[in-house]
Protein backbone atom coordinates (compact mmCIF):
# COMPACT_ATOMS: atom_id res chain seq x y z
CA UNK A 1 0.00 0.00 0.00
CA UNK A 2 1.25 3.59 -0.70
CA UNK A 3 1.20 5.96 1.86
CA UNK A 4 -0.61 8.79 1.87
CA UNK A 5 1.19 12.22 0.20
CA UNK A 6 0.88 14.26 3.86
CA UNK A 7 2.26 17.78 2.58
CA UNK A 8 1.48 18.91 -1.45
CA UNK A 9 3.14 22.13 -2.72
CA UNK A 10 -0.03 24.66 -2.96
CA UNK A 11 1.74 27.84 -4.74
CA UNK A 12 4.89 29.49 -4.59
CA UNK A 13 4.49 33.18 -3.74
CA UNK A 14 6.17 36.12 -5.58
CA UNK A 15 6.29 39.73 -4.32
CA UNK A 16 5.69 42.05 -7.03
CA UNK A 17 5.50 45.47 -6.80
CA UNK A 18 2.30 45.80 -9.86
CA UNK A 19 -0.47 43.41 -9.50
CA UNK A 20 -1.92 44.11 -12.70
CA UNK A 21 1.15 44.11 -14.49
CA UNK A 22 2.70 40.92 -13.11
CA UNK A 23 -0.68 39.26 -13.87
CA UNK A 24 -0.16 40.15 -17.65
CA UNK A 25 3.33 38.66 -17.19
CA UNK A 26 2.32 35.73 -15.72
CA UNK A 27 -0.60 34.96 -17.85
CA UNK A 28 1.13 35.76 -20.63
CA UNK A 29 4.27 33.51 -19.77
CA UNK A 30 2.27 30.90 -18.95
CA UNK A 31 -0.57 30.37 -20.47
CA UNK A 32 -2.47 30.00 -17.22
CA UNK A 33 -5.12 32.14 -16.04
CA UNK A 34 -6.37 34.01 -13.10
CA UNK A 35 -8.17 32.23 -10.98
CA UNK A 36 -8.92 34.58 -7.98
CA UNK A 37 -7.58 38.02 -7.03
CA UNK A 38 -8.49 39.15 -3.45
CA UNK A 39 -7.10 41.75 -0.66
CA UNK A 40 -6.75 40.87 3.10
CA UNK A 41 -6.18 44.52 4.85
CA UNK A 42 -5.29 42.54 7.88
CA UNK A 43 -1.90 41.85 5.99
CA UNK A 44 -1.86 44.62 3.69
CA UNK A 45 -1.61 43.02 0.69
CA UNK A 46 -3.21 42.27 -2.49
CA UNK A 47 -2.91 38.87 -4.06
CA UNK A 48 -3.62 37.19 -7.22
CA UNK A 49 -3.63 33.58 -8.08
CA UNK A 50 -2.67 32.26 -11.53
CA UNK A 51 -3.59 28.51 -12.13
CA UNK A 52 -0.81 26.41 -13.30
CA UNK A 53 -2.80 23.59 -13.29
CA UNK A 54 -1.68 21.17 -9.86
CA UNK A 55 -0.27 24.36 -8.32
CA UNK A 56 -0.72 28.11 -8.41
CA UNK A 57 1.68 31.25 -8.34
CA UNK A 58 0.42 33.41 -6.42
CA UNK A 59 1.59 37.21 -6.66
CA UNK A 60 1.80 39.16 -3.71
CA UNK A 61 1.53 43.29 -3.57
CA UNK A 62 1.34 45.47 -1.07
CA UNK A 63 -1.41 47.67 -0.06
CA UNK A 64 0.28 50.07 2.31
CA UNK A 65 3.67 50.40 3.08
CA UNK A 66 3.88 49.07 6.36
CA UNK A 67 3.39 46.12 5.24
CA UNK A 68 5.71 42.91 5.53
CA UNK A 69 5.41 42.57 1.80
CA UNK A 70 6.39 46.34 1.27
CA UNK A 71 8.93 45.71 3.76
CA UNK A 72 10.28 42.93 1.47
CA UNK A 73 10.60 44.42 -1.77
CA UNK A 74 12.34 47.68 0.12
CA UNK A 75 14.80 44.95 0.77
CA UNK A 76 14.64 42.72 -1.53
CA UNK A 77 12.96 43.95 -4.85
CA UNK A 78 10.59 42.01 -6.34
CA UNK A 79 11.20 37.34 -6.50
CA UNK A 80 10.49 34.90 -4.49
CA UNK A 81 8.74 35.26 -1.11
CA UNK A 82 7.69 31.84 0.26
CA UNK A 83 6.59 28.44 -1.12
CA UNK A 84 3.39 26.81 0.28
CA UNK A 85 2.36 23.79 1.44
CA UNK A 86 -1.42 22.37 1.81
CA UNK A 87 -1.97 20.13 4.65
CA UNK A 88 -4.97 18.22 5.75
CA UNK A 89 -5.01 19.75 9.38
CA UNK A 90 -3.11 22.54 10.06
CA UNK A 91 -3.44 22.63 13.54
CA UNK A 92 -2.07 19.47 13.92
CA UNK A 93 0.83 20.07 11.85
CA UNK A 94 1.19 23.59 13.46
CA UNK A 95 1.71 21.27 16.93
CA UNK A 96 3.86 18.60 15.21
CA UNK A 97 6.40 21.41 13.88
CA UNK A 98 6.58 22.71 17.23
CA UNK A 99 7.10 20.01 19.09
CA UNK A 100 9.96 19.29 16.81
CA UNK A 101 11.58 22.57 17.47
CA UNK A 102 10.84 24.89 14.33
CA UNK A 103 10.10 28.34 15.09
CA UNK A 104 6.21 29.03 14.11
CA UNK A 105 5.74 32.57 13.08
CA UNK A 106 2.32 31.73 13.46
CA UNK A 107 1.66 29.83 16.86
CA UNK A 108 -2.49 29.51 15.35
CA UNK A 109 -3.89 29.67 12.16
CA UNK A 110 -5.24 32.84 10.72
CA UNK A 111 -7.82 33.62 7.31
CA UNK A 112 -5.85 33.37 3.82
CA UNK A 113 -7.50 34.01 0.63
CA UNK A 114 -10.69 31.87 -0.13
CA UNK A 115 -11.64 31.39 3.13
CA UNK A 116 -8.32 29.18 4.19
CA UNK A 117 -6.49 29.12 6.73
CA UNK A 118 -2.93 29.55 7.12
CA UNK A 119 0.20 30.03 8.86
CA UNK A 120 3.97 30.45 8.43
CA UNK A 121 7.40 29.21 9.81
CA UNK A 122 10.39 31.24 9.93
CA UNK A 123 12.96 30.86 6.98
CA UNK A 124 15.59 29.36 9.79
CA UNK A 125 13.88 26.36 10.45
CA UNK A 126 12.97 25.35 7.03
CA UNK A 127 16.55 25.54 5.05
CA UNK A 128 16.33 29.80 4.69
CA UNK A 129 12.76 29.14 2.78
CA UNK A 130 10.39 31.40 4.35
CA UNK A 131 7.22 28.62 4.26
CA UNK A 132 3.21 28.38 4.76
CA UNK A 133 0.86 26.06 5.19
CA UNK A 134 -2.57 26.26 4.41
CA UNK A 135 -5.92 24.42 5.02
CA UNK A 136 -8.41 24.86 2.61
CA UNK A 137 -12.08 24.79 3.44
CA UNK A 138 -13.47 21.46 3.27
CA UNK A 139 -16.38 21.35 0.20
């Protein structure tokens, strides 16, 4: 019997600094389509997912400039922000990771896009790869 797959690569995220532009790109570049474009104010950022079919890219773009994603193209300019993992139960997972020592920059989930829920672990204790899981509703 094959075991179960118990983490799946959900999107990578990419902080750019025009939405609509970088969905042109993308679209354009890929030949994929976008699938859902929301805001969360809570993080102050706009995002935009582009179907690639078993995985997304999801572009990230700040809606203030306070925000972490602001912060990280001030630093960084605009590539790579995190890769994502979907889990079954995020709590759980959330508990396994800590008990194992990673550092959890979120301690408890909190809303993503499309009514998920998510949460991330510091770049440290995954390799330098700033990483989130999410949990998305059950249908």
């Amino acid at each position: 019997m094959t075991p179960k797959k118990h983490w799946t690569i959900d999107h990578v995220g990419i902080a750019v600094e025009s939405l609509d532009q970088a969905i042109r790109f993308y679209e354009a570049k890929l030949g994929a389509k976008l699938c859902l474009r929301e805001t969360i104010e809570a993080s102050g950022v706009e995002l935009a997912f582009i179907d690639t079919g078993e995985s997304k890219v999801e572009l990230l773009a700040p809606t203030n400039p306070d925000s972490k994603i602001a912060k990280f193209l001030a630093s960084r300019g605009p590539g790579i922000h995190h890769i994502c993992y979907a889990v079954q139960d995020i709590r759980a997972e959330l508990a396994r990771l800590s008990k194992e020592g990673c550092e959890l920059i979120d301690s408890v989930p909190r809303a993503g896009a499309a009514h998920s829920e998510i949460a991330f672990i510091a770049p440290a204790s995954f390799m330098g790869v700033l990483t989130e899981l999410v949990q998305h509703p059950k249908r």
